[in-house]
Protein backbone atom coordinates (compact mmCIF):
# COMPACT_ATOMS: atom_id res chain seq x y z
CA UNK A 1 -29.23 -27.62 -21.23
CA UNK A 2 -28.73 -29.73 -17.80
CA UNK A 3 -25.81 -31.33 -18.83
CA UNK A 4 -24.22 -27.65 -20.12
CA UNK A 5 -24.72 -26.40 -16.51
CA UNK A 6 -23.19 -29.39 -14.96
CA UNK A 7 -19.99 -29.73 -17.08
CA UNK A 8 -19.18 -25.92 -16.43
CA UNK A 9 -19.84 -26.42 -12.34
CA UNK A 10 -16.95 -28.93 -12.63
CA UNK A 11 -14.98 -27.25 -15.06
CA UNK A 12 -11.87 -27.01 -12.25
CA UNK A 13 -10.99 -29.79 -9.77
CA UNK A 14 -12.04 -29.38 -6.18
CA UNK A 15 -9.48 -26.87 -4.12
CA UNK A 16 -7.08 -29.29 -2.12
CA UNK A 17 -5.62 -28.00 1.29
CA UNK A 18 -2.86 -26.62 -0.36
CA UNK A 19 -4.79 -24.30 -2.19
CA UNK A 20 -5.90 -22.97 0.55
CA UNK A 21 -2.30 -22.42 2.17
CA UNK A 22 -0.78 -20.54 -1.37
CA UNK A 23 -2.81 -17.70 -1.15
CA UNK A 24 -2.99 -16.49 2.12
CA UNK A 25 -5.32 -13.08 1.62
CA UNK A 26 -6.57 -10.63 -0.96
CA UNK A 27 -4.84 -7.41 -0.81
CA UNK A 28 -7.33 -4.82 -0.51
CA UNK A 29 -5.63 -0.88 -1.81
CA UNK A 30 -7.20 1.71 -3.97
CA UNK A 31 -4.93 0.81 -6.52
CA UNK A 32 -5.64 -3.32 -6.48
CA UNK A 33 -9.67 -2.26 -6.67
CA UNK A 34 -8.99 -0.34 -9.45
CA UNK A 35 -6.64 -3.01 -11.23
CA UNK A 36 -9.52 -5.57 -10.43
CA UNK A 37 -12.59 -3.12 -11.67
CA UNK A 38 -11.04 -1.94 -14.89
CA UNK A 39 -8.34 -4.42 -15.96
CA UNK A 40 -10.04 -7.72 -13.83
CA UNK A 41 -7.28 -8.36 -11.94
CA UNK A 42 -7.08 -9.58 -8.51
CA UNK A 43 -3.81 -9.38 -5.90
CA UNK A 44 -3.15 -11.92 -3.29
CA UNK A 45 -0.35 -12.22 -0.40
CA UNK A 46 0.89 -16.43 -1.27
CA UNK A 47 3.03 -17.86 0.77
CA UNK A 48 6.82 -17.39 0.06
CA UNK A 49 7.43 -20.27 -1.09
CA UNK A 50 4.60 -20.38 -4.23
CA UNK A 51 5.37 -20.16 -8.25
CA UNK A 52 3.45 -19.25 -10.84
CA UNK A 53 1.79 -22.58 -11.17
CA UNK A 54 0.65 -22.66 -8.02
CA UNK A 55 -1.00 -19.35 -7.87
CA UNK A 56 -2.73 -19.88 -11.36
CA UNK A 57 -4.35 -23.55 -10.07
CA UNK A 58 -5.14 -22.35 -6.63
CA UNK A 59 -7.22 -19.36 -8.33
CA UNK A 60 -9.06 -21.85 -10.40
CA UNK A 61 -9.75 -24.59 -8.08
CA UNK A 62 -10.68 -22.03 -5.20
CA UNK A 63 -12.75 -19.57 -7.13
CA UNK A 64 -13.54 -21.95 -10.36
CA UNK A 65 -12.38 -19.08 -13.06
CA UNK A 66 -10.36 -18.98 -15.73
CA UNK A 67 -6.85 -17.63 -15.20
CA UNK A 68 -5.35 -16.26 -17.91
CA UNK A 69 -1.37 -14.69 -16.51
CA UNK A 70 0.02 -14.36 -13.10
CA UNK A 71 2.91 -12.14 -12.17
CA UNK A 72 4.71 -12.28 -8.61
CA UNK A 73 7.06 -10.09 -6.97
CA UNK A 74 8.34 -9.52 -3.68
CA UNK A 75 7.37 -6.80 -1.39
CA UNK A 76 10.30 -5.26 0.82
CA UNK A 77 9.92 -4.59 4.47
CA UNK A 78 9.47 -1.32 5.58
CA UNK A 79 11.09 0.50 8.48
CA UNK A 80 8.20 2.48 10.67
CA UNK A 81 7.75 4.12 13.90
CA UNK A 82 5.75 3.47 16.58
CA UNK A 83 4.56 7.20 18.51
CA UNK A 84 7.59 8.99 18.47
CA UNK A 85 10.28 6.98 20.40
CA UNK A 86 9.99 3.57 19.00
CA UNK A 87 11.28 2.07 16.02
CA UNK A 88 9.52 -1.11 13.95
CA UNK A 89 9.02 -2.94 10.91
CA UNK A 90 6.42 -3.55 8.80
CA UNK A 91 6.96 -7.20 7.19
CA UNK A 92 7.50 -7.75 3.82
CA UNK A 93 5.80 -10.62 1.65
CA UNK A 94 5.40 -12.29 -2.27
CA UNK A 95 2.55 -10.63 -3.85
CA UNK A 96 0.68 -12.22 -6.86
CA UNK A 97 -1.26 -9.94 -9.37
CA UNK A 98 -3.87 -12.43 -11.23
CA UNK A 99 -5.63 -12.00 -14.31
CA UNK A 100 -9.23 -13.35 -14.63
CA UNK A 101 -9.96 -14.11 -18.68
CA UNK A 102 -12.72 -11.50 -20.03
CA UNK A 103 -15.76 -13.02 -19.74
CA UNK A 104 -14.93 -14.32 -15.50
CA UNK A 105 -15.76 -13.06 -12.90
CA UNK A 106 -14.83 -13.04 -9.19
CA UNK A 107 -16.78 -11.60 -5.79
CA UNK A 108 -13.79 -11.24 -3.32
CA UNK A 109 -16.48 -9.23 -1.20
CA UNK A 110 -19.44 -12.25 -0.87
CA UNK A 111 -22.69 -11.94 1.98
């Protein structure tokens, strides 16, 4: 029974530096909470620059679950106002929508 719950604590490779540089933050909407309550998904800003395959290892070294699909897509800029006179930009960026397998589970929200 020891040896079960050591093989599954190194079940995934330590998280490298990079890891930590792919996914920037979580991205925290009604609709993401939902995605990761019912469907256990999660959605992360990466860096715009990251793949696929980068995503899905930095989720497993970082968090040490099983990833089971990734999808990616881009995220325009917005045009905005600031008060009434001035005009801005909101800034666009790659988002990644991550599935966990069934029987993972991840605590974005830790102590």
């Amino acid at each position: 029974m020891a040896k079960k719950k050591v093989e599954e604590a190194k079940r995934f490779p330590k998280a490298t530096k990079r890891d930590f540089e792919v996914i920037i933050e979580p991205v925290i909407t009604e609709k993401s909470m939902s995605l990761m309550q019912e469907e256990n998904k999660l959605t992360f800003k990466v860096l715009d620059d990251a793949n696929k395959t980068e995503v899905k290892l930095a989720v497993e070294r970082i968090f040490q679950a099983k990833v089971t699909d990734v999808k990616i897509s881009n995220v325009k800029a917005k045009a905005t106002t600031r008060g009434t006179r001035f005009q801005g930009s909101l800034a666009g960026y790659k988002k990644a929508v991550v599935t966990i397998a069934d029987d993972e589970a991840i605590d974005l929200f830790k102590d």
